[in-house]
C-alpha atoms as a PDB file:
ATOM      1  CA  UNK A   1       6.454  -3.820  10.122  1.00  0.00           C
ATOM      2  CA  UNK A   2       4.374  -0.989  11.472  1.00  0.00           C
ATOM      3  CA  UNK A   3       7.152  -0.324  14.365  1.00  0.00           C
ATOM      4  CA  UNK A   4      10.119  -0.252  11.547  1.00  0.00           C
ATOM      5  CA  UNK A   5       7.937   2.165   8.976  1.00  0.00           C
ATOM      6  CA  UNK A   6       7.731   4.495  12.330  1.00  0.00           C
ATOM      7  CA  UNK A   7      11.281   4.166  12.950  1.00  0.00           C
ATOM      8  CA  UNK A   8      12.135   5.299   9.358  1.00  0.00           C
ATOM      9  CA  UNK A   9       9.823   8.347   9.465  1.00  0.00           C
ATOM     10  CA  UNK A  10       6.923   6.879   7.374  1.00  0.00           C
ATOM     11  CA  UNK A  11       3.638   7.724   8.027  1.00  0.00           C
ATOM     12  CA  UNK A  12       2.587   5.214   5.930  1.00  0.00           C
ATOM     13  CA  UNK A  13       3.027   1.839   4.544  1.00  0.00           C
ATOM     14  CA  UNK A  14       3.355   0.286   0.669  1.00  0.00           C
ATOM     15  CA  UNK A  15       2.744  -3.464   0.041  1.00  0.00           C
ATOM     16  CA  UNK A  16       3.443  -4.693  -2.867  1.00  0.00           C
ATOM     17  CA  UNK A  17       1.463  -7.501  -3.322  1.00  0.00           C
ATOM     18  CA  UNK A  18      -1.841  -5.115  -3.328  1.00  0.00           C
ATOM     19  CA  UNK A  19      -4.389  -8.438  -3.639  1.00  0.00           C
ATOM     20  CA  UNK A  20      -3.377 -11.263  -1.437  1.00  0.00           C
ATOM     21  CA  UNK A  21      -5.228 -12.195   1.401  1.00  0.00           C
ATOM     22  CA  UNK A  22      -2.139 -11.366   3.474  1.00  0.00           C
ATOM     23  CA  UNK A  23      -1.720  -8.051   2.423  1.00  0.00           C
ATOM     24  CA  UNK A  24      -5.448  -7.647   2.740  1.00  0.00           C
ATOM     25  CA  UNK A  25      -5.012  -8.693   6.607  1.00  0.00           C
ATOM     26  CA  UNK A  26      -2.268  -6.258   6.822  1.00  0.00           C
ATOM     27  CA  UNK A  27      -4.324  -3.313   5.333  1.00  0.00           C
ATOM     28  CA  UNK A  28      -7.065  -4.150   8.144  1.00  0.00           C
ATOM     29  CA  UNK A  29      -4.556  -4.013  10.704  1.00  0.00           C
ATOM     30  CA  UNK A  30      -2.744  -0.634   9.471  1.00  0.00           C
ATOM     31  CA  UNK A  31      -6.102   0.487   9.021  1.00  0.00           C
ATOM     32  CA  UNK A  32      -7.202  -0.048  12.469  1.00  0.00           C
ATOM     33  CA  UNK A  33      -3.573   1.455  14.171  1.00  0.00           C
ATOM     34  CA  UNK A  34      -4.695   4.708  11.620  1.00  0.00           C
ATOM     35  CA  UNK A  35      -2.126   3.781   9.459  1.00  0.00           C
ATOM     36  CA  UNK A  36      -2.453   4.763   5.745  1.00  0.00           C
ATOM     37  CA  UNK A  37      -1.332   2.079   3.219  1.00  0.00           C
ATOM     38  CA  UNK A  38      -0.684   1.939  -0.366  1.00  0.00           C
ATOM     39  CA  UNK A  39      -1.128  -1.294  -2.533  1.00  0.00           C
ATOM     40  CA  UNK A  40       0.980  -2.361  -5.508  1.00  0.00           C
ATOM     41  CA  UNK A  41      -1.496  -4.084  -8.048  1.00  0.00           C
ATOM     42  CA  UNK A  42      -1.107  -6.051 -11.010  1.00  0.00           C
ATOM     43  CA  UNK A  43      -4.932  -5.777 -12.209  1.00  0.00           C
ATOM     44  CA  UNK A  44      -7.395  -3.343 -11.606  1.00  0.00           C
ATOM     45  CA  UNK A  45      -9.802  -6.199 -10.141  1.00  0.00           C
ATOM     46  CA  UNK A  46      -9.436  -6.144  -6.496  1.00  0.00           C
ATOM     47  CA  UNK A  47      -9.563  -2.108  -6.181  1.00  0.00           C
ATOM     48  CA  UNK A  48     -13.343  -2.011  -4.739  1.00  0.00           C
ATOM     49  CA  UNK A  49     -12.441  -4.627  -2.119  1.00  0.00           C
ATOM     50  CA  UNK A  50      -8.794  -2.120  -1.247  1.00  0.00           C
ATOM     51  CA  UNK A  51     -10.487   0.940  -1.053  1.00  0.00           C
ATOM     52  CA  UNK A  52     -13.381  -0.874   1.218  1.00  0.00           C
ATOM     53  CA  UNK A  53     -10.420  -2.276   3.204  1.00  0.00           C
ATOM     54  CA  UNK A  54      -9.223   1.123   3.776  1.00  0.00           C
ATOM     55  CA  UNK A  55      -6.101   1.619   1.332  1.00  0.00           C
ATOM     56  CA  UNK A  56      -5.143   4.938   1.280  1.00  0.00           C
ATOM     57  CA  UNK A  57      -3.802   4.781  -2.443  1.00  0.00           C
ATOM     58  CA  UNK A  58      -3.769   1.926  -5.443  1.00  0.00           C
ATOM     59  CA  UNK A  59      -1.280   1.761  -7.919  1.00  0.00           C
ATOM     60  CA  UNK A  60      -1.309  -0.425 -11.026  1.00  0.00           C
ATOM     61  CA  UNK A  61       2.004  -2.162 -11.969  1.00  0.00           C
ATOM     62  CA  UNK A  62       1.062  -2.899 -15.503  1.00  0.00           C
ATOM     63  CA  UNK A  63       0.085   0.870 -16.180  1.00  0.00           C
ATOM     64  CA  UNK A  64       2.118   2.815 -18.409  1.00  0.00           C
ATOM     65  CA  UNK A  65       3.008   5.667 -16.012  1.00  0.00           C
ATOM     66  CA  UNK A  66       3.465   3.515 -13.227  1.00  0.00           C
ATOM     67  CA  UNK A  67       6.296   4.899 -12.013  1.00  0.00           C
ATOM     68  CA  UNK A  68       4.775   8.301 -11.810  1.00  0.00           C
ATOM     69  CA  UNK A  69       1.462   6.947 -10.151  1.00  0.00           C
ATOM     70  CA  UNK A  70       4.189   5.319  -7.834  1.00  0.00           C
ATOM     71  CA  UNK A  71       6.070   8.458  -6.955  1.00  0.00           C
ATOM     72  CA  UNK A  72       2.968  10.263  -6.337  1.00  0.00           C
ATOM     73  CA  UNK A  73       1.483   7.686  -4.109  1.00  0.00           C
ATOM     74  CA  UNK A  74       4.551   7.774  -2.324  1.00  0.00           C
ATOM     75  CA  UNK A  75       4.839  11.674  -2.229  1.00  0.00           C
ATOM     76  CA  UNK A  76       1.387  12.331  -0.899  1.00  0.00           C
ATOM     77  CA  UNK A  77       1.403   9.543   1.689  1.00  0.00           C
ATOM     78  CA  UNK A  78       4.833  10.298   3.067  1.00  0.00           C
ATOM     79  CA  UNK A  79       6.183   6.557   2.670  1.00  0.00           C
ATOM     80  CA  UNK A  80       9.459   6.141   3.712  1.00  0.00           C
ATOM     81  CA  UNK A  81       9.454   2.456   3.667  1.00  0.00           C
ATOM     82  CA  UNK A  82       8.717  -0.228   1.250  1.00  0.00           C
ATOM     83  CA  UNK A  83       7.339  -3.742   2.483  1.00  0.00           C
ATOM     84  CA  UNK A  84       7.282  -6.703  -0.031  1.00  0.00           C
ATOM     85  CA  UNK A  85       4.862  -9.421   1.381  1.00  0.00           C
ATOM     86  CA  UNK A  86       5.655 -12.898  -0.004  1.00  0.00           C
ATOM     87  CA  UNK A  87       2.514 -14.256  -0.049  1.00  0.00           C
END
């Protein structure tokens, strides 16, 4: 995953399962190669334990301007590539 974001251009990586424990394994491994990731939520809930993980950005699917919290995220981090854990 980290190898294809690089070969795309992305500096950084989106999952968008923000809350599993898979993504959360993910985030400590980006995290660890310096690599900033952004997590796709669908409640607010697990945000302390992200952000202590090291996400880089949160974004809530359920909000009502999630598709410009979603564009932003994307804009300021530089993502280039989209990853979709099923987990």
């Amino acid at each position: 995953m980290f190898a294809d974001s690089q070969a795309v251009g992305s500096s950084s990586i989106m999952l968008t399962t923000g809350a599993s424990h898979v993504t959360k394994f993910i985030i400590a491994l980006a995290r660890n190669a310096g690599i900033p990731m952004i997590a796709v939520v669908r409640s607010d809930g697990h945000n302390k334990t992200l952000r202590e993980l090291g996400v880089t950005a949160i974004v809530n699917q359920t909000d009502s301007n999630f598709e410009e919290q979603f564009a932003a995220a994307v804009r300021r981090a530089q993502t280039a590539d989209v990853h979709r854990c099923r987990c």
